[in-house]
PDB file of N, CA and C in Angstrom:
ATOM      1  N   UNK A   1      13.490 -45.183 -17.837  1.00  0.00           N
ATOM      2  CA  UNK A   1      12.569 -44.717 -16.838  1.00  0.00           C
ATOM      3  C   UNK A   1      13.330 -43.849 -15.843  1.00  0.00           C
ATOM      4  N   UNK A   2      12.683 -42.938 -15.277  1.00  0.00           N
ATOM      5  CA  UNK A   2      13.395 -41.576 -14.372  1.00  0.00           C
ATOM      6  C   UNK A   2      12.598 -41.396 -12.981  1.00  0.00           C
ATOM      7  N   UNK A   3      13.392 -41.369 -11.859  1.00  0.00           N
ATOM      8  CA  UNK A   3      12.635 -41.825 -10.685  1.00  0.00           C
ATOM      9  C   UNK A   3      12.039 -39.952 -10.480  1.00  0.00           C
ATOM     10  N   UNK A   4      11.266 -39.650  -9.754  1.00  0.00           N
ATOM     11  CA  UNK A   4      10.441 -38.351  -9.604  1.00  0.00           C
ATOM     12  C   UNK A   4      10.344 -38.203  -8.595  1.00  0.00           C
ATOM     13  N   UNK A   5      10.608 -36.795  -7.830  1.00  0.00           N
ATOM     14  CA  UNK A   5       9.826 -36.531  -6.006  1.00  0.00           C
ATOM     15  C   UNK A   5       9.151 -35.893  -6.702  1.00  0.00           C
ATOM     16  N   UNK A   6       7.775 -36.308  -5.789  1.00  0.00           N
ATOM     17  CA  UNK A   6       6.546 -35.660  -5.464  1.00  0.00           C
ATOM     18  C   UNK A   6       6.650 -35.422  -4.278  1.00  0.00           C
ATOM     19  N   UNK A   7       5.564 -34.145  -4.094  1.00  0.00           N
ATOM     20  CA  UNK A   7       5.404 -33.712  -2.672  1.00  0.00           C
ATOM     21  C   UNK A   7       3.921 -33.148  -2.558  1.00  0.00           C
ATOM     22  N   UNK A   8       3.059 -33.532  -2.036  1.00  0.00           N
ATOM     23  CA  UNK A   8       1.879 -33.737  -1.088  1.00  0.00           C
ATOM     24  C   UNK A   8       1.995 -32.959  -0.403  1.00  0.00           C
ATOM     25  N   UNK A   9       0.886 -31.751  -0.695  1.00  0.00           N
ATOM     26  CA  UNK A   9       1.116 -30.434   0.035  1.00  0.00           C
ATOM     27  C   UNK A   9      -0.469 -30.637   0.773  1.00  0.00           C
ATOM     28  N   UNK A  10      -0.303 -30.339   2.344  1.00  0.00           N
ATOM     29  CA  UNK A  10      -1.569 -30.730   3.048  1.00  0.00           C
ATOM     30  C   UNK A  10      -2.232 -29.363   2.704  1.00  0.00           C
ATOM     31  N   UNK A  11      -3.627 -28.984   2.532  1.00  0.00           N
ATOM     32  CA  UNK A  11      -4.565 -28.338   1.708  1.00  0.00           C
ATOM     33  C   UNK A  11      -4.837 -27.363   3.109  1.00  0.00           C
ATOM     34  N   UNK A  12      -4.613 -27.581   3.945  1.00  0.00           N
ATOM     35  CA  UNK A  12      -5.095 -26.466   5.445  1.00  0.00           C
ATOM     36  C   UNK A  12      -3.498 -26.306   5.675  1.00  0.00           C
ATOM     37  N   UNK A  13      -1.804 -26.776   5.447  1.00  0.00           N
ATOM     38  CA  UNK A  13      -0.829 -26.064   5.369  1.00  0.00           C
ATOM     39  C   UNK A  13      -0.403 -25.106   4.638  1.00  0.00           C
ATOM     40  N   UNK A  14      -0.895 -25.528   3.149  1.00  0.00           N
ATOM     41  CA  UNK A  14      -0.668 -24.725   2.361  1.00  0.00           C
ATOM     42  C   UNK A  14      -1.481 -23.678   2.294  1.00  0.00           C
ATOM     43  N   UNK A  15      -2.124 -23.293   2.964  1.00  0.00           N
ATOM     44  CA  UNK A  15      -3.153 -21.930   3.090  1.00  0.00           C
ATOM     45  C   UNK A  15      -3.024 -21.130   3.941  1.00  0.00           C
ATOM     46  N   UNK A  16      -1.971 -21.625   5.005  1.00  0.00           N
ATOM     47  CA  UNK A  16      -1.845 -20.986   6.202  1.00  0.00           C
ATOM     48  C   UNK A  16      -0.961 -19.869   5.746  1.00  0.00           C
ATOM     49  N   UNK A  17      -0.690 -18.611   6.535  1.00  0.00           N
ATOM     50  CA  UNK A  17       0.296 -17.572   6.237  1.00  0.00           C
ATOM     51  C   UNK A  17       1.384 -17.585   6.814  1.00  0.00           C
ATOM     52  N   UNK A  18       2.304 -17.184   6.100  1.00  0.00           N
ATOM     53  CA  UNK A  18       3.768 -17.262   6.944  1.00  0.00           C
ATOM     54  C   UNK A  18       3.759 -16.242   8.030  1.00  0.00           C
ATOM     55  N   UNK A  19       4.370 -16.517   9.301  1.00  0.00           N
ATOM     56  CA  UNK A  19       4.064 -15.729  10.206  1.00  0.00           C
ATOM     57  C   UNK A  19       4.810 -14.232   9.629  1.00  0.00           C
ATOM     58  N   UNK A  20       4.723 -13.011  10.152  1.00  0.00           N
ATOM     59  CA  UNK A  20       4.944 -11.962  10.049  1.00  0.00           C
ATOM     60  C   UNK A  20       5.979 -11.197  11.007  1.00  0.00           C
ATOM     61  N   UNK A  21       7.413 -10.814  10.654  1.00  0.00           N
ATOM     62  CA  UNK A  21       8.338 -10.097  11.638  1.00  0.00           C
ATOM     63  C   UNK A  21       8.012  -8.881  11.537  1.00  0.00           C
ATOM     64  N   UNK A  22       8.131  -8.418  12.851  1.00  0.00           N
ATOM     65  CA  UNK A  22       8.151  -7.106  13.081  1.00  0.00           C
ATOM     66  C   UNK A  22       9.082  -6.330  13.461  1.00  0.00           C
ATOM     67  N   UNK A  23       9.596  -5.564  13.204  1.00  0.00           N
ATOM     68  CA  UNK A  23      11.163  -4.326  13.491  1.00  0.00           C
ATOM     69  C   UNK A  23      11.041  -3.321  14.194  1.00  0.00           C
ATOM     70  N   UNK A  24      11.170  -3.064  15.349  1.00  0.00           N
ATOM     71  CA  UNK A  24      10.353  -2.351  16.110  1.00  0.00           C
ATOM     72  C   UNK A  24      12.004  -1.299  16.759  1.00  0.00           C
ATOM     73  N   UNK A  25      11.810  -0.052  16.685  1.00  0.00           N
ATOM     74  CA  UNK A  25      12.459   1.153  17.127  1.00  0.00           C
ATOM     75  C   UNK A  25      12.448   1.434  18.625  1.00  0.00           C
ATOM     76  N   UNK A  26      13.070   1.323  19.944  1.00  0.00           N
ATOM     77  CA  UNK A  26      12.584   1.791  21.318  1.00  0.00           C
ATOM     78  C   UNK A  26      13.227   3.554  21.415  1.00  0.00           C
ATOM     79  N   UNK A  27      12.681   4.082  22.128  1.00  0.00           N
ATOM     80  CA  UNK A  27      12.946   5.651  22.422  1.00  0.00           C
ATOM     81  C   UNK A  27      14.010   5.367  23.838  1.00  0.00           C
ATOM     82  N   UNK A  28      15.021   5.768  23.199  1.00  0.00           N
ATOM     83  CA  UNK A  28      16.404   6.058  24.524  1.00  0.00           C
ATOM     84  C   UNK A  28      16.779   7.632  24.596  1.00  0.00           C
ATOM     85  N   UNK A  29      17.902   7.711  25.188  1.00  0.00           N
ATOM     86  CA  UNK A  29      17.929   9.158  26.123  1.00  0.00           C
ATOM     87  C   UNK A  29      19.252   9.978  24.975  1.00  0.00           C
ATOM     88  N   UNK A  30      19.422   9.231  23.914  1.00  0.00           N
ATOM     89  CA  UNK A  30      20.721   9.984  23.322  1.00  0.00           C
ATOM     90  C   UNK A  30      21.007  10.012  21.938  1.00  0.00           C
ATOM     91  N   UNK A  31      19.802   9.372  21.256  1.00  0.00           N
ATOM     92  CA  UNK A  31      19.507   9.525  19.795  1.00  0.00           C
ATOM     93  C   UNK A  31      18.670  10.470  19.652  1.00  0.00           C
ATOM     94  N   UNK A  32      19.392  11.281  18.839  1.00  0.00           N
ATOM     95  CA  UNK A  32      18.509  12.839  18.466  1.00  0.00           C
ATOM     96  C   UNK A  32      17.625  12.256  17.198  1.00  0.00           C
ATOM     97  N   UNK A  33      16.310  13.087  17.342  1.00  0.00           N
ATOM     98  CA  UNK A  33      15.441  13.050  16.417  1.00  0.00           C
ATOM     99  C   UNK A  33      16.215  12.950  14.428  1.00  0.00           C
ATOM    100  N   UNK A  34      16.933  13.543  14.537  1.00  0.00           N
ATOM    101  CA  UNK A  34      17.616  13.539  13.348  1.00  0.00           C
ATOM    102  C   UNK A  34      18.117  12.198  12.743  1.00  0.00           C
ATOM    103  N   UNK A  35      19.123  11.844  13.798  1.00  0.00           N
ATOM    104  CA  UNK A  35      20.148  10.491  13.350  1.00  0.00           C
ATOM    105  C   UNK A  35      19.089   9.763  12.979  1.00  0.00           C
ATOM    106  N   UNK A  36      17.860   9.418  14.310  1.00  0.00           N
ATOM    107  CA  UNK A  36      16.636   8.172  14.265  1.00  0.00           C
ATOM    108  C   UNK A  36      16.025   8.724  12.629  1.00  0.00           C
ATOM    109  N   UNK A  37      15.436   9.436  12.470  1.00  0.00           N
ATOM    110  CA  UNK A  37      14.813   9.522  11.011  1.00  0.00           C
ATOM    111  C   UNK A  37      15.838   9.179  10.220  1.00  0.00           C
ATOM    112  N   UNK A  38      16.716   9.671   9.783  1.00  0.00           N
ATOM    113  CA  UNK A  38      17.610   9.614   9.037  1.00  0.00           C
ATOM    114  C   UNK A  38      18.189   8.172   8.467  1.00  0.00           C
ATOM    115  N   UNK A  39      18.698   7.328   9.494  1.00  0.00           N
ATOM    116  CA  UNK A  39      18.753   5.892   9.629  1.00  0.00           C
ATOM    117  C   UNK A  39      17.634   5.002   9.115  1.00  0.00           C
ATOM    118  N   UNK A  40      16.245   5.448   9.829  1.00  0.00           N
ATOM    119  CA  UNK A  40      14.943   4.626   8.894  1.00  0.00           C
ATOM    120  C   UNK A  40      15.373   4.743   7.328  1.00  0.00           C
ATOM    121  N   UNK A  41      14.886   6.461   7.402  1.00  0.00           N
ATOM    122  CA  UNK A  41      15.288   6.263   5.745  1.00  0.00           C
ATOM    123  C   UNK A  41      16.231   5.799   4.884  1.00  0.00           C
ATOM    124  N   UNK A  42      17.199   5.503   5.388  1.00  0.00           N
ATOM    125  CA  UNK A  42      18.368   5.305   4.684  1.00  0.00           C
ATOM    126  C   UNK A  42      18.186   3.556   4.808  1.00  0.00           C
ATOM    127  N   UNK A  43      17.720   2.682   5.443  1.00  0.00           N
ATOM    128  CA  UNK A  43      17.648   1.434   5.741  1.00  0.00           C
ATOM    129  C   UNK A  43      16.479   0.956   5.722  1.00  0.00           C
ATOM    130  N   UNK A  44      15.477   1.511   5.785  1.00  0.00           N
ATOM    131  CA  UNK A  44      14.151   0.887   5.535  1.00  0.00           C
ATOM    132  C   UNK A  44      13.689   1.011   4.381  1.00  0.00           C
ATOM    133  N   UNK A  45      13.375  -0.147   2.870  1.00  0.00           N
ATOM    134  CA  UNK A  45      13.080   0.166   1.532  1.00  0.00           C
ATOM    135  C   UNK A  45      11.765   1.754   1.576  1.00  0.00           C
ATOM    136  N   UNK A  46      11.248   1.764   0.607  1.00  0.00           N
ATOM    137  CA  UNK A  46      10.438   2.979   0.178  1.00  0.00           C
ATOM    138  C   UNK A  46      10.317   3.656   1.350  1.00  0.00           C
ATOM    139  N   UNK A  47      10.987   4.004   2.591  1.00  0.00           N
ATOM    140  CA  UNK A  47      10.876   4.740   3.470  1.00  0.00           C
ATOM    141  C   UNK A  47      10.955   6.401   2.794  1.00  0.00           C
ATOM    142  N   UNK A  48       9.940   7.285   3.279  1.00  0.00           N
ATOM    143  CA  UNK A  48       9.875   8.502   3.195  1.00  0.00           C
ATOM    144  C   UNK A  48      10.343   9.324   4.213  1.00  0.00           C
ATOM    145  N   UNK A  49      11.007  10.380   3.672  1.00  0.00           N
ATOM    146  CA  UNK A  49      10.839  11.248   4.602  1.00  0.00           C
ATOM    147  C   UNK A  49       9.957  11.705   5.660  1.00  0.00           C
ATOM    148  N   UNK A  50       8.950  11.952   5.252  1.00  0.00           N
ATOM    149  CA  UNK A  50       7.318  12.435   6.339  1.00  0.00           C
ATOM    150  C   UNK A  50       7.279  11.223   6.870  1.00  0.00           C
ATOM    151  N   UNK A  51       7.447   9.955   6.339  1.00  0.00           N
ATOM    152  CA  UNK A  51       6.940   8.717   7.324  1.00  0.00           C
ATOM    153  C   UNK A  51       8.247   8.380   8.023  1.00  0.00           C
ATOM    154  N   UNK A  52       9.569   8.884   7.828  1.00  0.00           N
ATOM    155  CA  UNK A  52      10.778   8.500   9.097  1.00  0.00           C
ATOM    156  C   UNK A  52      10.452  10.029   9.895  1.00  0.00           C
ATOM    157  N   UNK A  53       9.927  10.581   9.644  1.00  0.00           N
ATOM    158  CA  UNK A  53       9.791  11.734  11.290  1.00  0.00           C
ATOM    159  C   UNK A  53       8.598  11.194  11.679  1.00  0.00           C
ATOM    160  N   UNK A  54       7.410  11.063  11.002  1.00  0.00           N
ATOM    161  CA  UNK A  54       6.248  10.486  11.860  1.00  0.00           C
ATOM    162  C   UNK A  54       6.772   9.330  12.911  1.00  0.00           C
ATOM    163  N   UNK A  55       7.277   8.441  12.560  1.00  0.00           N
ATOM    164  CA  UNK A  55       7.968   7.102  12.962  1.00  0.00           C
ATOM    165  C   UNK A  55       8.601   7.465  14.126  1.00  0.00           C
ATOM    166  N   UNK A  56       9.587   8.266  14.278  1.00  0.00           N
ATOM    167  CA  UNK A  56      10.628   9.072  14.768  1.00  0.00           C
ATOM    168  C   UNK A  56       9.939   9.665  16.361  1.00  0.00           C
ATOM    169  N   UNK A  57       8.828  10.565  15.592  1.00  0.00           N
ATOM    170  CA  UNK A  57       7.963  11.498  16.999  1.00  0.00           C
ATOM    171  C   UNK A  57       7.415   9.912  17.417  1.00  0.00           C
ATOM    172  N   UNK A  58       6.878   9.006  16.866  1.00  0.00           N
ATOM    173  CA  UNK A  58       5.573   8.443  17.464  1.00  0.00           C
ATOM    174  C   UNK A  58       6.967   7.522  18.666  1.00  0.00           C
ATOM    175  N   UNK A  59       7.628   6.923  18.246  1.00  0.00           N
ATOM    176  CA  UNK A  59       9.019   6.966  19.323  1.00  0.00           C
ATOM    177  C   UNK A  59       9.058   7.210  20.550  1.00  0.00           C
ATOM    178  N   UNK A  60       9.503   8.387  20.151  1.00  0.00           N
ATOM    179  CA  UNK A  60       9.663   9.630  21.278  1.00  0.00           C
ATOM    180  C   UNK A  60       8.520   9.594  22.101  1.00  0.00           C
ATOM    181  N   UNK A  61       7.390   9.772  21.544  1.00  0.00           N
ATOM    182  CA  UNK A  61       6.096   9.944  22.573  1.00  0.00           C
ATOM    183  C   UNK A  61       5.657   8.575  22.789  1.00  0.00           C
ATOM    184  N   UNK A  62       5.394   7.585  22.609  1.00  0.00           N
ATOM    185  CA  UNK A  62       4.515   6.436  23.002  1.00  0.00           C
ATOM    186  C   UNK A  62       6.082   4.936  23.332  1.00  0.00           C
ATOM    187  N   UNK A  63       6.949   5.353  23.429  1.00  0.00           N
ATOM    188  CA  UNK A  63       8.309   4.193  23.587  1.00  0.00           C
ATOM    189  C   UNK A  63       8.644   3.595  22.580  1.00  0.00           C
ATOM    190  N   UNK A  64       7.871   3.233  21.332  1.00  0.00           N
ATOM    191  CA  UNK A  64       8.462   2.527  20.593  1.00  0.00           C
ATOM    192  C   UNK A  64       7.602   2.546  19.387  1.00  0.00           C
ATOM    193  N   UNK A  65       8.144   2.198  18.499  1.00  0.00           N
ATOM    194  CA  UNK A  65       7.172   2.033  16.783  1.00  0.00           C
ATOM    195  C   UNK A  65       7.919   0.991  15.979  1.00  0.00           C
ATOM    196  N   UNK A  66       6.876   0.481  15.574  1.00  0.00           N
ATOM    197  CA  UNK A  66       7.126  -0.798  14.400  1.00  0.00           C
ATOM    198  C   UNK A  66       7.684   0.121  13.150  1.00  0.00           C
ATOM    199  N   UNK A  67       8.854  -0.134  12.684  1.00  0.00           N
ATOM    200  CA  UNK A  67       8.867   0.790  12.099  1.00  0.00           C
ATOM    201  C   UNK A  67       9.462  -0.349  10.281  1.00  0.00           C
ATOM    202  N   UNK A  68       9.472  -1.373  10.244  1.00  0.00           N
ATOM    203  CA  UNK A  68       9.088  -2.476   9.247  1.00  0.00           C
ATOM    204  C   UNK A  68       8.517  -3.993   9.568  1.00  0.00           C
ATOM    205  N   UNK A  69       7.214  -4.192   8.920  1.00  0.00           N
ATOM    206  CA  UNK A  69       6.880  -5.385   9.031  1.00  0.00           C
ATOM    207  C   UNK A  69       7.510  -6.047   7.407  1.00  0.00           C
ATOM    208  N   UNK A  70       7.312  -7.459   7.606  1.00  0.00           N
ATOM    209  CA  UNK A  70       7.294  -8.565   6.694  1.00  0.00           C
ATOM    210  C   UNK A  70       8.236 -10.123   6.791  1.00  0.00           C
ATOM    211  N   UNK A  71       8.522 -10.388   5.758  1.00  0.00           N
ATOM    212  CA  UNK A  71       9.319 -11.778   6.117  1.00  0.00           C
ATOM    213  C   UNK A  71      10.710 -11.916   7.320  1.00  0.00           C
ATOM    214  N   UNK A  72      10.791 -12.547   8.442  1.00  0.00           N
ATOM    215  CA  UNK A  72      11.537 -12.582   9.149  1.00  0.00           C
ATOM    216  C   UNK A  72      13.224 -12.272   8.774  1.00  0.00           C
ATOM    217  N   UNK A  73      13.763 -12.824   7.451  1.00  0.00           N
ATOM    218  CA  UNK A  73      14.987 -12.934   6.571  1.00  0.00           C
ATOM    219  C   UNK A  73      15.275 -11.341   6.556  1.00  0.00           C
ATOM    220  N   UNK A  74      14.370 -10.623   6.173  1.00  0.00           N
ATOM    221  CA  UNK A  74      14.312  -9.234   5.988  1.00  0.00           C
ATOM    222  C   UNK A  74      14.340  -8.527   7.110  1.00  0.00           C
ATOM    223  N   UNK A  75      13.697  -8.700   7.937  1.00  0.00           N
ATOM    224  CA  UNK A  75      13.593  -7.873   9.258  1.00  0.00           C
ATOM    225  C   UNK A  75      14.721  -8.342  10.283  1.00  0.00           C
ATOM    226  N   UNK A  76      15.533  -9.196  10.260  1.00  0.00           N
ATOM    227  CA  UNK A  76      16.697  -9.640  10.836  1.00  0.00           C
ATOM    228  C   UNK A  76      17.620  -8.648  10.379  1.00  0.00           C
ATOM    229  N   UNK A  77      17.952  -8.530   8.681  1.00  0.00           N
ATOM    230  CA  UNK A  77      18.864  -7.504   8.177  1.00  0.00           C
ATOM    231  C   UNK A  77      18.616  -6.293   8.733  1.00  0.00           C
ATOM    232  N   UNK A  78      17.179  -5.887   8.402  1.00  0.00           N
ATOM    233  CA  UNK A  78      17.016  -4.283   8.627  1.00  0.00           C
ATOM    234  C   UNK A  78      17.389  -3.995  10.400  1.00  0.00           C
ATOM    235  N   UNK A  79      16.955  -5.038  11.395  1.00  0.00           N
ATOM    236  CA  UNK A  79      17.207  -4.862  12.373  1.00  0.00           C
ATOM    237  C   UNK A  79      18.788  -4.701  12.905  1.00  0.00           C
ATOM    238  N   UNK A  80      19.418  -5.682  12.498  1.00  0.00           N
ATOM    239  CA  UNK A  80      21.206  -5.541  12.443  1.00  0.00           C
ATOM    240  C   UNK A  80      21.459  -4.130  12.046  1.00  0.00           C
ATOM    241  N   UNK A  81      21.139  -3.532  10.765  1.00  0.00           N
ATOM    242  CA  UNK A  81      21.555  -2.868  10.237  1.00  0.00           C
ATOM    243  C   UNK A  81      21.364  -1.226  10.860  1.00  0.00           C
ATOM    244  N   UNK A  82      20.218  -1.290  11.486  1.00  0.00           N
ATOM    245  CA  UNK A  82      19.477  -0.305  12.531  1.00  0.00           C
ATOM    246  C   UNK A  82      20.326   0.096  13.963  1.00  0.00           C
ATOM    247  N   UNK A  83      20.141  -1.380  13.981  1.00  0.00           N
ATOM    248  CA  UNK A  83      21.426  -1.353  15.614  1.00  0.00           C
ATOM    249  C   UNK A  83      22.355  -1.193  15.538  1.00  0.00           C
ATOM    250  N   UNK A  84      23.240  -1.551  14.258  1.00  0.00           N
ATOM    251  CA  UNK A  84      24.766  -1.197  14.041  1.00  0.00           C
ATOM    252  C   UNK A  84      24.799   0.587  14.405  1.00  0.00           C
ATOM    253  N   UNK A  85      23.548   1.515  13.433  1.00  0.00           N
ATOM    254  CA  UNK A  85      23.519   2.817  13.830  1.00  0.00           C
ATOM    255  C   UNK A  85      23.241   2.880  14.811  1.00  0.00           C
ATOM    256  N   UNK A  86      23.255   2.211  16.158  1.00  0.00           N
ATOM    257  CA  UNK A  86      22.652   2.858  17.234  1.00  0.00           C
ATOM    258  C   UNK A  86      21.686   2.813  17.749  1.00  0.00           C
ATOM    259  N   UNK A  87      20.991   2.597  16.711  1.00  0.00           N
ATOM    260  CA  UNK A  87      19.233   2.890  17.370  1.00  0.00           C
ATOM    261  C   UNK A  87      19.215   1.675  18.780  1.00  0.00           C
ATOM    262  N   UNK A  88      18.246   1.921  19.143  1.00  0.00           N
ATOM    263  CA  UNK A  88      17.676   0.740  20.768  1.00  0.00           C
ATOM    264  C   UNK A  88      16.424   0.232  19.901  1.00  0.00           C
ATOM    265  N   UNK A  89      17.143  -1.477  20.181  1.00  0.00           N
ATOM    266  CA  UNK A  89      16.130  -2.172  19.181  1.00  0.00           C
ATOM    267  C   UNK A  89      15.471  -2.805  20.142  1.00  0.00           C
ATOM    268  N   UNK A  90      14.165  -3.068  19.836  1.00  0.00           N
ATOM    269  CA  UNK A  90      13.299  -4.654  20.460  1.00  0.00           C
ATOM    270  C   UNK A  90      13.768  -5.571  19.835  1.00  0.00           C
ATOM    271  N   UNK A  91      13.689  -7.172  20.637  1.00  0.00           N
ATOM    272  CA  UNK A  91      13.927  -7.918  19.837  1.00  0.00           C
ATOM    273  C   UNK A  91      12.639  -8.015  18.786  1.00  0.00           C
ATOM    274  N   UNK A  92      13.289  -8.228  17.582  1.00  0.00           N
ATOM    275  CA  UNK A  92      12.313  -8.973  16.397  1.00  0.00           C
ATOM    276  C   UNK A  92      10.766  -9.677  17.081  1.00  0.00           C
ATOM    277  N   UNK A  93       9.929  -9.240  16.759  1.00  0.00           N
ATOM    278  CA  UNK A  93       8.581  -9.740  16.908  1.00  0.00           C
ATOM    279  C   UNK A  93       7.871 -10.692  16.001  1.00  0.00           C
ATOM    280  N   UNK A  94       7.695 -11.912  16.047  1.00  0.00           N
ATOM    281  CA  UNK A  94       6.978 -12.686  15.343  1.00  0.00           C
ATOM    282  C   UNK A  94       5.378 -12.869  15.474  1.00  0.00           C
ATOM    283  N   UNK A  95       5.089 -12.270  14.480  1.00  0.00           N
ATOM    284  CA  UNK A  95       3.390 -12.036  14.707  1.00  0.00           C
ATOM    285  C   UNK A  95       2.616 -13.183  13.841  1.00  0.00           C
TER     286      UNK A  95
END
């Protein structure tokens, strides 16, 4: 005979969504439009070109842009990895 864990998953936990991180870009006085696009793309997965300058202007004009949502694990890296270039980060947003 072989002893077994079970686990009893409550039916309103298991439905709930994992909360959502957000990676958010701030607009400072000494990152040129270039480096900031450039950096998205190069560090943010399927990032495009047209969507790291959109990203980039919306920045510049309104203070800041989400510029990756999803699992917190992920948006910790991309955020490190953002700030190492420089960029002016928000902290991580948990939505």
């Amino acid at each position: 005979m072989f002893n077994s864990l079970v686990t009893v998953l409550d039916a309103q936990k298991s439905k709930a969504k994992y909360p959502e991180a957000r990676v958010i870009v701030l607009d400072d006085s000494f990152n040129t439009f270039q480096h900031v696009a450039n950096c998205l793309q190069k560090i943010i997965p399927s990032m495009n070109e047209k969507r790291a300058w959109d990203l980039t202007i919306k920045v510049d004009k309104t203070g800041s842009a989400v510029v990756w949502k999803g699992n917190l694990e992920q948006a910790e890296l991309y955020h490190e990895q953002l700030f190492r270039k420089g960029l002016t980060m928000a902290p991580i947003e948990i939505t």
